[in-house]
N, C-alpha and C. Protein backbone atom coordinates (compact mmCIF):
# COMPACT_ATOMS: atom_id res chain seq x y z
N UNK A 1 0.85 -1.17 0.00
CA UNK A 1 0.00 0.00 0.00
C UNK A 1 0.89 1.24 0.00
N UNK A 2 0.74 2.28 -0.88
CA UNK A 2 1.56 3.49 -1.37
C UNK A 2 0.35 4.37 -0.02
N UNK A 3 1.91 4.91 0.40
CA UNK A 3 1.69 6.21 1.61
C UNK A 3 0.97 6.90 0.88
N UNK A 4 1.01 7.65 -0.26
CA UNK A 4 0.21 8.61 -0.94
C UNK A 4 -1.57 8.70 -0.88
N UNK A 5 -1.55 6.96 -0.78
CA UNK A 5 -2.45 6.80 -1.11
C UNK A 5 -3.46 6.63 0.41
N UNK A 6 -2.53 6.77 1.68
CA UNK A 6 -3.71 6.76 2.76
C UNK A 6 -3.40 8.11 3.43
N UNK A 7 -2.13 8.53 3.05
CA UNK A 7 -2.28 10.72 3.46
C UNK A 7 -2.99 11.26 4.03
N UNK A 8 -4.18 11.35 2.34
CA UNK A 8 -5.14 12.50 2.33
C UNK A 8 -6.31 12.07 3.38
N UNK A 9 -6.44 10.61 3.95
CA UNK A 9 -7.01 9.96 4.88
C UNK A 9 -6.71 10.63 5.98
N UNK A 10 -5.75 10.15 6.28
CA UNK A 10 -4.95 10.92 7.73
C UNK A 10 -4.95 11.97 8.29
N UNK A 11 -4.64 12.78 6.86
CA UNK A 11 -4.49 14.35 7.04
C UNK A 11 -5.98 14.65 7.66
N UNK A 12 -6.99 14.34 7.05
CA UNK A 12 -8.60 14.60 7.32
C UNK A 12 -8.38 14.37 8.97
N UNK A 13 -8.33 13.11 9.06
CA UNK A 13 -8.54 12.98 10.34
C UNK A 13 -7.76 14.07 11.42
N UNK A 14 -6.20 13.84 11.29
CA UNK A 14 -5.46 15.41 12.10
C UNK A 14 -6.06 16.35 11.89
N UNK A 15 -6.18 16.73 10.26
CA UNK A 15 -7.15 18.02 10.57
C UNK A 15 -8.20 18.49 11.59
N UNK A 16 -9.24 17.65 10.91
CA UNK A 16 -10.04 17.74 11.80
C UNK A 16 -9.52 17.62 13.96
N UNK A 17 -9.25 17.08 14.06
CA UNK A 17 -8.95 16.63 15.45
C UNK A 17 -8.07 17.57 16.05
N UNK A 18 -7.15 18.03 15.24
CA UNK A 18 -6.49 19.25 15.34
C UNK A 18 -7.41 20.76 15.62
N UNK A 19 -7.85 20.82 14.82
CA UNK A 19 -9.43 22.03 14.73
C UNK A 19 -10.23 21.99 16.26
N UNK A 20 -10.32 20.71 16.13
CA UNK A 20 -11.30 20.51 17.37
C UNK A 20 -10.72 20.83 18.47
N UNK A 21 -9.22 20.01 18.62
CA UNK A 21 -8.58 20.56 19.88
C UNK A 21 -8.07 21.85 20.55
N UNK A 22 -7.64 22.72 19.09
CA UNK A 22 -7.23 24.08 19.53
C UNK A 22 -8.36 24.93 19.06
N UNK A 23 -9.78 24.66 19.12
CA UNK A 23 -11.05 25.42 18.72
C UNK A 23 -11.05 26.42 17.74
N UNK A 24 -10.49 25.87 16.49
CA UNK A 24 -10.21 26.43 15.43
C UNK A 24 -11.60 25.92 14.71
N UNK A 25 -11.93 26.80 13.24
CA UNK A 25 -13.15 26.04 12.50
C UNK A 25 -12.84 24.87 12.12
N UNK A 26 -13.76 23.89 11.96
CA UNK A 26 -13.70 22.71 11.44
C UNK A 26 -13.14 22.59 9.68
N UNK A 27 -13.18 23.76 8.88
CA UNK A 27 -13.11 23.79 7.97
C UNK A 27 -11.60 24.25 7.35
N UNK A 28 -10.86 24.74 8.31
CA UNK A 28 -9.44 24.70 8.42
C UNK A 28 -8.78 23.29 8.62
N UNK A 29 -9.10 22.32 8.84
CA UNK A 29 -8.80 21.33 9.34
C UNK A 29 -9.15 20.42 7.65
N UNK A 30 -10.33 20.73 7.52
CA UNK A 30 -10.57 20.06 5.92
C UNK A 30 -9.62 20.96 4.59
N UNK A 31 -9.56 22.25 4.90
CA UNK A 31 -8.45 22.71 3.87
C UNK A 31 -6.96 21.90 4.27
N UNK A 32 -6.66 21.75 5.38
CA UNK A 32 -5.08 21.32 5.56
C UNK A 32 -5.30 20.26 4.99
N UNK A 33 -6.47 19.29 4.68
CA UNK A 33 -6.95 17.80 4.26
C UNK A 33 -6.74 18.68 2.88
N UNK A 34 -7.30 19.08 1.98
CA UNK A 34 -7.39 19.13 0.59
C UNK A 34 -6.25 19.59 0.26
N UNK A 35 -5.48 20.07 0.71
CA UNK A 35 -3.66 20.68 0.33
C UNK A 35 -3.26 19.52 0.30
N UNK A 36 -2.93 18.40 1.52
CA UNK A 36 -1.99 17.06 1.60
C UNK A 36 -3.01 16.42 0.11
N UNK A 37 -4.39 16.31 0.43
CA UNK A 37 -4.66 15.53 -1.20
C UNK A 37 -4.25 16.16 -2.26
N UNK A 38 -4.28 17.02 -2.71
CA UNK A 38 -3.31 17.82 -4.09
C UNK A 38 -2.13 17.40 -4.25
N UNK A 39 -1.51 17.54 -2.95
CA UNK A 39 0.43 17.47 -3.35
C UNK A 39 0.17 15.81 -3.44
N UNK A 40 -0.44 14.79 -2.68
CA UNK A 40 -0.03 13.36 -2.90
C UNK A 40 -0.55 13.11 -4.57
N UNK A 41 -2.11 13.47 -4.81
CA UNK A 41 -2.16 12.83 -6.24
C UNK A 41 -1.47 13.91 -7.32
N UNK A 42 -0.91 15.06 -6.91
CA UNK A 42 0.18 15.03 -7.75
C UNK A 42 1.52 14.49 -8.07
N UNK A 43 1.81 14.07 -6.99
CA UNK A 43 3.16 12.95 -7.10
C UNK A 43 2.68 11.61 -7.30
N UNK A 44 1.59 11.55 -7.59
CA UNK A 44 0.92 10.61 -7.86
C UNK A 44 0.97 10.03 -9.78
N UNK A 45 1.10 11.50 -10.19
CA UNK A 45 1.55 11.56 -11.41
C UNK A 45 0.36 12.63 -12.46
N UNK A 46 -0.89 12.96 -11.51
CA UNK A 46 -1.40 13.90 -12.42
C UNK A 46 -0.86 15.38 -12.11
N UNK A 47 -0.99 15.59 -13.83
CA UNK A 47 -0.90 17.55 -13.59
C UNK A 47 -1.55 18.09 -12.59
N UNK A 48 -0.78 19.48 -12.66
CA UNK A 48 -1.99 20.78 -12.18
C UNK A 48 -3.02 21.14 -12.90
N UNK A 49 -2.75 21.36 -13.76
CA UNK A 49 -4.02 21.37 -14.46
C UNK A 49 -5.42 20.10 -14.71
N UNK A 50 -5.11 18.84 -14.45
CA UNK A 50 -5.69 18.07 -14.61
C UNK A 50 -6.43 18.28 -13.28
N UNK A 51 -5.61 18.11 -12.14
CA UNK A 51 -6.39 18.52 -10.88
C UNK A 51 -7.07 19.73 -10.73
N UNK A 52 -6.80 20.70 -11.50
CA UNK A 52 -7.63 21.90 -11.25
C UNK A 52 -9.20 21.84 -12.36
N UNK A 53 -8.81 21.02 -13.23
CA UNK A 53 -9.89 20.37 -14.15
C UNK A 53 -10.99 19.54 -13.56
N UNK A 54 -10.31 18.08 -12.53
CA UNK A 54 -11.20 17.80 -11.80
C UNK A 54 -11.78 18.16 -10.41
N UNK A 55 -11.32 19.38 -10.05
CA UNK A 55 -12.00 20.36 -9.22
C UNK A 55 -13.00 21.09 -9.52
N UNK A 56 -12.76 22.12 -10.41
CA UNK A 56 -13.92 22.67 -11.76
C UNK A 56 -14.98 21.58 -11.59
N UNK A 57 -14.68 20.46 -11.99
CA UNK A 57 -15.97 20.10 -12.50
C UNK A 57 -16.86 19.61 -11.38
N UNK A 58 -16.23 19.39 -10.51
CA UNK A 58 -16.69 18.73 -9.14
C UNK A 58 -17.76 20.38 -8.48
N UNK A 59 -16.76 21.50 -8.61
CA UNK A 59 -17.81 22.51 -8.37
C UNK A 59 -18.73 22.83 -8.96
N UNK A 60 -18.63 22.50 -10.62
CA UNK A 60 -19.94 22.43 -11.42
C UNK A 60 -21.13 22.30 -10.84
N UNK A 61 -20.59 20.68 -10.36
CA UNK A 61 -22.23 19.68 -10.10
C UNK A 61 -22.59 20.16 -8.91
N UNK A 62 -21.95 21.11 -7.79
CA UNK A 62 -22.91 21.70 -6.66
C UNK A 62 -23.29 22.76 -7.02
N UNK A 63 -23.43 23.57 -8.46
CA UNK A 63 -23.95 24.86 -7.94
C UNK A 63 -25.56 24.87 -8.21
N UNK A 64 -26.30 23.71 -8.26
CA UNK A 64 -27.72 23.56 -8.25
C UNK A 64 -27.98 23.61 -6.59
N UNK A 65 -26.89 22.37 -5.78
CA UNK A 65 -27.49 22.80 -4.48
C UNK A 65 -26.94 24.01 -3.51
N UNK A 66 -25.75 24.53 -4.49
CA UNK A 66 -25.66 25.78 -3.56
C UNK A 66 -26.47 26.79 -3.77
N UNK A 67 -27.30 26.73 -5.16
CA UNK A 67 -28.34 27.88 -5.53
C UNK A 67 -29.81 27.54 -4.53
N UNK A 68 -29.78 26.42 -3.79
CA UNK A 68 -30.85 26.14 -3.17
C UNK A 68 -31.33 26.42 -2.19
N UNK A 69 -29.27 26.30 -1.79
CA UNK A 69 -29.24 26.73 -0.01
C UNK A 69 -29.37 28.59 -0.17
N UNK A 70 -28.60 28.84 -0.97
CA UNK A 70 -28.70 30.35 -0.83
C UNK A 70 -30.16 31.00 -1.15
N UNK A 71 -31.12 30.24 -1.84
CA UNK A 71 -32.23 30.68 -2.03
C UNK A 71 -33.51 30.82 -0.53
N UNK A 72 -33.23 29.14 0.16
CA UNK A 72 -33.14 28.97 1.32
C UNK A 72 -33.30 30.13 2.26
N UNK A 73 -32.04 30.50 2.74
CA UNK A 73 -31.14 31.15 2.96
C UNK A 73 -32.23 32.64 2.86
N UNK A 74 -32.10 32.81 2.02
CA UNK A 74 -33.44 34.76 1.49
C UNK A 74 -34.69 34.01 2.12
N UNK A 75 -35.26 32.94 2.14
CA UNK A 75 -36.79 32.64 2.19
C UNK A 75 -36.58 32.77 3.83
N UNK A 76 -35.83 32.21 4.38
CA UNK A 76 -36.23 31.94 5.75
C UNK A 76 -36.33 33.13 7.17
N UNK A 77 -35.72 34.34 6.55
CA UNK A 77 -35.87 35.47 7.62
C UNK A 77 -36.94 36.34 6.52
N UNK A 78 -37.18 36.61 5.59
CA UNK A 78 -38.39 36.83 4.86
C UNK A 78 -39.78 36.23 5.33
N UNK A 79 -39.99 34.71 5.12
CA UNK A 79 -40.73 34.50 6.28
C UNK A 79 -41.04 34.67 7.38
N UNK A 80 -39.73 35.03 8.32
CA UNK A 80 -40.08 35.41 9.76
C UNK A 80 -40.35 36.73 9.93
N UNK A 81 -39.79 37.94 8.95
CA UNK A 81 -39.82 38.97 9.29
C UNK A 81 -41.48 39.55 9.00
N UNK A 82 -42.04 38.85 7.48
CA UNK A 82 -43.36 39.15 7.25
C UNK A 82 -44.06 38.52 7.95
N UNK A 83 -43.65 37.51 9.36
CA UNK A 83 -44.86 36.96 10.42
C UNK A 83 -45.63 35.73 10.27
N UNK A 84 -45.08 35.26 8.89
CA UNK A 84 -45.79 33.40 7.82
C UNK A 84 -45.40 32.63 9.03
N UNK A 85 -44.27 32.59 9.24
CA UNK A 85 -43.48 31.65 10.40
C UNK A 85 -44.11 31.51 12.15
N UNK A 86 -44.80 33.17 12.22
CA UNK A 86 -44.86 33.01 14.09
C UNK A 86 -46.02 32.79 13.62
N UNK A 87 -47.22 32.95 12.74
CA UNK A 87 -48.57 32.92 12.95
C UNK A 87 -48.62 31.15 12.43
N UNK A 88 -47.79 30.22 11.69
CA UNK A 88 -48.18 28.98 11.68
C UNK A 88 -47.97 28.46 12.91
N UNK A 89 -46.56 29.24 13.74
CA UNK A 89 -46.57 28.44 15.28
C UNK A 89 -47.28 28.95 16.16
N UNK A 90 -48.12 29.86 15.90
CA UNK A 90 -49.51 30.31 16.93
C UNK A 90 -50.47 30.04 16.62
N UNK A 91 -51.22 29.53 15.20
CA UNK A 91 -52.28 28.70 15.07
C UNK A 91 -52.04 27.32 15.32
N UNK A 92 -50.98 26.78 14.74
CA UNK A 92 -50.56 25.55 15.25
C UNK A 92 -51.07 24.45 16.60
N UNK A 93 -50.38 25.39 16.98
CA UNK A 93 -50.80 25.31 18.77
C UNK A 93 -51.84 25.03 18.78
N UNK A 94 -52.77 26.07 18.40
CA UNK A 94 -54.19 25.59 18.82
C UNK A 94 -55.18 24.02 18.02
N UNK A 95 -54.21 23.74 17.10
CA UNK A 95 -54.86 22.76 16.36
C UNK A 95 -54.05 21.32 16.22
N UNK A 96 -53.11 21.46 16.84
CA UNK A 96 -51.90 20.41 16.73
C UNK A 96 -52.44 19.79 18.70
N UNK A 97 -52.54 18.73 18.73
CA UNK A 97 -52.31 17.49 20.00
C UNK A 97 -50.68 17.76 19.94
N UNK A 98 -50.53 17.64 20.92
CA UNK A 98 -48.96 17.48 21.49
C UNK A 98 -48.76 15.94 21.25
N UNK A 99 -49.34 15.28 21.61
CA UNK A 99 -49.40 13.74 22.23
C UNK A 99 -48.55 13.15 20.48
N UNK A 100 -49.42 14.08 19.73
CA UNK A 100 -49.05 13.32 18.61
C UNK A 100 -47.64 14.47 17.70
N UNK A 101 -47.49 15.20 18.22
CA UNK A 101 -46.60 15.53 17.34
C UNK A 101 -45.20 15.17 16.66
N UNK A 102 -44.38 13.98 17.07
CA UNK A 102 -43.71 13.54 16.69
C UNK A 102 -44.26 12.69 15.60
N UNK A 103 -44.92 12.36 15.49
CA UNK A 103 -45.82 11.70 14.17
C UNK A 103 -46.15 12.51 12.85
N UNK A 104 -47.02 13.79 13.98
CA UNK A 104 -47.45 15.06 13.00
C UNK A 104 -46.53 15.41 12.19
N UNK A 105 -44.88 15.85 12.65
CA UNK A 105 -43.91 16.13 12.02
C UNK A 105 -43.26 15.13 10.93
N UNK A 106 -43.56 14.10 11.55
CA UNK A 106 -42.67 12.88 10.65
C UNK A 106 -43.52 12.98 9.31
N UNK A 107 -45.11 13.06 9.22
CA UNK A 107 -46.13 13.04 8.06
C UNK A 107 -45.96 14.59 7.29
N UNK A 108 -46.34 15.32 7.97
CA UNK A 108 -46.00 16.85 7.23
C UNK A 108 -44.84 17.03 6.27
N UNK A 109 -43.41 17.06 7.10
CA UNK A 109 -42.66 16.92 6.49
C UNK A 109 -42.20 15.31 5.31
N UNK A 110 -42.75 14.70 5.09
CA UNK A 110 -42.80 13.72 4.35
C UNK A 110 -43.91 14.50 3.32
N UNK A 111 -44.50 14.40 3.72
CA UNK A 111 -45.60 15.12 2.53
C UNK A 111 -45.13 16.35 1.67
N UNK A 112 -44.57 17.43 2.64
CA UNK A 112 -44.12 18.33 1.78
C UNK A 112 -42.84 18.27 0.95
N UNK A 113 -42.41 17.36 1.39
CA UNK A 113 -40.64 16.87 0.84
C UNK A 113 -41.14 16.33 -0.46
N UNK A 114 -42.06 15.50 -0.24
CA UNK A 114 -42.38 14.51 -1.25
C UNK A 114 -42.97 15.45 -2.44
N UNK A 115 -43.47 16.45 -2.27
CA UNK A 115 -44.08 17.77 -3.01
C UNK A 115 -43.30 18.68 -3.68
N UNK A 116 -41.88 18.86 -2.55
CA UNK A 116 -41.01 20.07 -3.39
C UNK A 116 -40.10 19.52 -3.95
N UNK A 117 -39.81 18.19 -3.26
CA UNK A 117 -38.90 17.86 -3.98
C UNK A 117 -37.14 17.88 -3.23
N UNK A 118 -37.56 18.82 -2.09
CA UNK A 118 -36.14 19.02 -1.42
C UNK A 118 -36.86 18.90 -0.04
N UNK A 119 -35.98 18.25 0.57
CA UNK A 119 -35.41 18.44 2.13
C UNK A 119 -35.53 19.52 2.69
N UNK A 120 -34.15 20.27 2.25
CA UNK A 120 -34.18 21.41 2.87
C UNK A 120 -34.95 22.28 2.59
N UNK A 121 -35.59 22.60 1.62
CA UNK A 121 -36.58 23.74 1.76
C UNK A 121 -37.37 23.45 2.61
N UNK A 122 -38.06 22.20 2.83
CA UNK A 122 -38.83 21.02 3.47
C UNK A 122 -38.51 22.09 4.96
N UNK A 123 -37.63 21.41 5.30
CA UNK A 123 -36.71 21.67 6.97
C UNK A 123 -36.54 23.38 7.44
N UNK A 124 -36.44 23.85 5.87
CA UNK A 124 -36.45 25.40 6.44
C UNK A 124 -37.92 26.38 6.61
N UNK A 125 -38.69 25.53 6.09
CA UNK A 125 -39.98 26.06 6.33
C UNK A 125 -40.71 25.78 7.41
N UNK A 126 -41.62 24.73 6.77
CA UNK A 126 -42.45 23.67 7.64
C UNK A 126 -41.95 23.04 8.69
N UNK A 127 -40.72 22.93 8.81
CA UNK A 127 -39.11 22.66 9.42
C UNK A 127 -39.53 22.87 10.86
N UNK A 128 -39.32 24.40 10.47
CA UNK A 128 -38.91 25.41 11.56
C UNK A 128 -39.96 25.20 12.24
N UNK A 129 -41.11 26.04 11.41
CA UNK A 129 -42.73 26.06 11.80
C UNK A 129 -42.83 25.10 12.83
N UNK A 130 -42.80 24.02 12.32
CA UNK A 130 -43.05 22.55 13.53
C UNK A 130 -42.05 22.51 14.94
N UNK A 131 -40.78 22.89 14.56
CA UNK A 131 -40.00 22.90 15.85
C UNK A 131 -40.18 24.31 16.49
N UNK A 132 -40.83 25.23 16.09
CA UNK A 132 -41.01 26.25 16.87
C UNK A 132 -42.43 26.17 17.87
N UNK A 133 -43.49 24.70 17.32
CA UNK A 133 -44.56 24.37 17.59
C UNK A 133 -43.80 23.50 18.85
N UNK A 134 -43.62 22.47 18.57
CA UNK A 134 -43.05 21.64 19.63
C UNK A 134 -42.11 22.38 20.92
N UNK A 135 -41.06 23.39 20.42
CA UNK A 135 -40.88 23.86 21.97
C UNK A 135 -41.65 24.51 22.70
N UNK A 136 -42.73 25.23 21.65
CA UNK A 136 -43.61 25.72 22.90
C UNK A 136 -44.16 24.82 23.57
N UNK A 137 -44.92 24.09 23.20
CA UNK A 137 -45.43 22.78 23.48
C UNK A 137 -44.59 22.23 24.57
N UNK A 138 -43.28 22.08 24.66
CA UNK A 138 -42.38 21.71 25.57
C UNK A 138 -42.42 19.94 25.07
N UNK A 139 -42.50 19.92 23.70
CA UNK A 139 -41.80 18.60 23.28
C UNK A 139 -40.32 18.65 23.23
N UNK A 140 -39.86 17.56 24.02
CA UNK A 140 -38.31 17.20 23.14
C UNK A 140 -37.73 17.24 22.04
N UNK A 141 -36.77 18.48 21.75
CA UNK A 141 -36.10 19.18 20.37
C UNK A 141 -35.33 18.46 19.75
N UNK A 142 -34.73 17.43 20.29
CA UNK A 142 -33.78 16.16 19.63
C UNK A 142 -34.52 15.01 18.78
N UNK A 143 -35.49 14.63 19.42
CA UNK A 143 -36.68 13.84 19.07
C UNK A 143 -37.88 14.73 17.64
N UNK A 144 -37.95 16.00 17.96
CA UNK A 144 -38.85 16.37 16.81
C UNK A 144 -37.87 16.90 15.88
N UNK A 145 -36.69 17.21 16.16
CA UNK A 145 -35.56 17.08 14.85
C UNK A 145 -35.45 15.77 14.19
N UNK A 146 -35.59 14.80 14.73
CA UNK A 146 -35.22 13.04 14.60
C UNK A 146 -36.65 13.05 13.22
N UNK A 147 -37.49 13.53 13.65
CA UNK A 147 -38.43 13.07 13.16
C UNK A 147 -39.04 14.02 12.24
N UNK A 148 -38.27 15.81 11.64
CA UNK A 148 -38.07 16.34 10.73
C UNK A 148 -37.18 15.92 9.63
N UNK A 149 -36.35 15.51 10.47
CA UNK A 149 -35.09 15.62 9.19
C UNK A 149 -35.42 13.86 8.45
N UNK A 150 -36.22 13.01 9.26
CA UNK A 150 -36.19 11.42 8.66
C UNK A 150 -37.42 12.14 7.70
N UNK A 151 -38.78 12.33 8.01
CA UNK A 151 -39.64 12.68 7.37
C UNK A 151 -39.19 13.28 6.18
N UNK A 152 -38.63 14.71 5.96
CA UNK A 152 -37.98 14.95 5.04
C UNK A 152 -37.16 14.40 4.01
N UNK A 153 -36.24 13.38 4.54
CA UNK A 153 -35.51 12.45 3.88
C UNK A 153 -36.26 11.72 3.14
N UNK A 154 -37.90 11.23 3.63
CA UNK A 154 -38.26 9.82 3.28
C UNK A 154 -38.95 10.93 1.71
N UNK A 155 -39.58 11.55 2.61
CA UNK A 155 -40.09 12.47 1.45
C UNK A 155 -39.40 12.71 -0.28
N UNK A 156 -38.20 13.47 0.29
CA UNK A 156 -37.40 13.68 -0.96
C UNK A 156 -37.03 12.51 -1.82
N UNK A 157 -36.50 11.24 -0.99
CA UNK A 157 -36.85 9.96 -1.95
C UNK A 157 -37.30 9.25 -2.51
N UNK A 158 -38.81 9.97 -2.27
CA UNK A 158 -40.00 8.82 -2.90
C UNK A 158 -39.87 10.01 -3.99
N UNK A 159 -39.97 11.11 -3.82
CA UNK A 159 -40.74 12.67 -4.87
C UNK A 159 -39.62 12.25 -6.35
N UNK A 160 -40.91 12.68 -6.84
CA UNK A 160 -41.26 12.43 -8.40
C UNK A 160 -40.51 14.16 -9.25
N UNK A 161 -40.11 14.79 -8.47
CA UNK A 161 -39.84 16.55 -8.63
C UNK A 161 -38.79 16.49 -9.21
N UNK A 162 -38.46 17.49 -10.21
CA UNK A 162 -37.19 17.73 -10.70
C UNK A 162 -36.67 18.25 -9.83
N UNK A 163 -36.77 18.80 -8.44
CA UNK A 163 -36.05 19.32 -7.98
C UNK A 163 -35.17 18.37 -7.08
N UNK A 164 -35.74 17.16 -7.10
CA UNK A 164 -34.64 16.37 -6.35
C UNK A 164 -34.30 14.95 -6.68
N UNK A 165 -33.82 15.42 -8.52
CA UNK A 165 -32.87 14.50 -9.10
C UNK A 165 -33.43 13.29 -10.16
N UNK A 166 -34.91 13.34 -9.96
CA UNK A 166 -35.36 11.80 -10.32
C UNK A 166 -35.65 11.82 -11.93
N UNK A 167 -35.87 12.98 -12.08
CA UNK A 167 -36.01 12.69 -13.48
C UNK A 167 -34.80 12.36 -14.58
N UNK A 168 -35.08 11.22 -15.36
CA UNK A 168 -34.24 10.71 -15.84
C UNK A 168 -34.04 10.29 -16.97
């Protein structure tokens, strides 16, 4: 087994663990990881340019979901600031059982995932809405996250939406 080839492994891991220990961002720790991977698969025998080729293209294929998050991103204090967000978690209340809301959330967000097509829009809306329902409520926030983010998931994998990949 060529050192080169378990490095950029390693390095991740120090990085990271490194970051963590002297409370640096986590993401300093993944750049010191993507420097050691450059220099090994270049002595590895590809160009710079080849590596900067298969970088390019690798950023290509995220800028659908970085246009999603950043869209995200504008919707979600827009919502709160025009009041969509506190008035679903103040009618809510009055029409939502507590007893059942870990259910409620798991179906909602499945439903609407399954509709838009994404998760996260899923999580940043209806998301919120529901976990801002449940703490008032004084449900457990670990548990109605458990059961946003699976709902969501199940959602986006069944959905039929161009927005999350299936068409083919």
């Amino acid at each position: 087994m060529n050192v080169l080839t378990v490095l950029p492994v390693l390095s991740l891991i120090v990085g990271i663990a490194l970051s963590l220990h002297f409370g640096f961002p986590l993401y300093l720790g993944m750049v010191f990881s993507i420097l050691v991977t450059l220099v090994s698969v270049h002595r590895l025998g590809y160009s710079w340019r080849t590596l900067l080729a298969f970088g390019w293209d690798g950023v290509k294929q995220t800028k659908p979901v970085l246009l999603i998050l950043f869209l995200v991103g504008l919707l979600i204090p827009l919502l709160m600031m025009g009041g969509t967000i506190p008035s679903i978690i103040y009618y809510g209340l009055s029409v939502v059982d507590v007893r059942y809301m870990l259910v409620l959330s798991f179906l909602l967000t499945s439903a609407t995932s399954y509709l838009l097509g994404s998760s996260v829009g899923t999580l940043s809306t209806i998301g919120l809405s529901l976990m801002g329902i449940a703490h008032t409520a004084g449900v457990p926030g670990g548990s109605v996250a458990g059961a946003l983010i699976s709902g969501a998931m199940v959602g986006e994998r069944f959905s039929l939406s161009p927005a999350a990949g299936c068409w083919y």
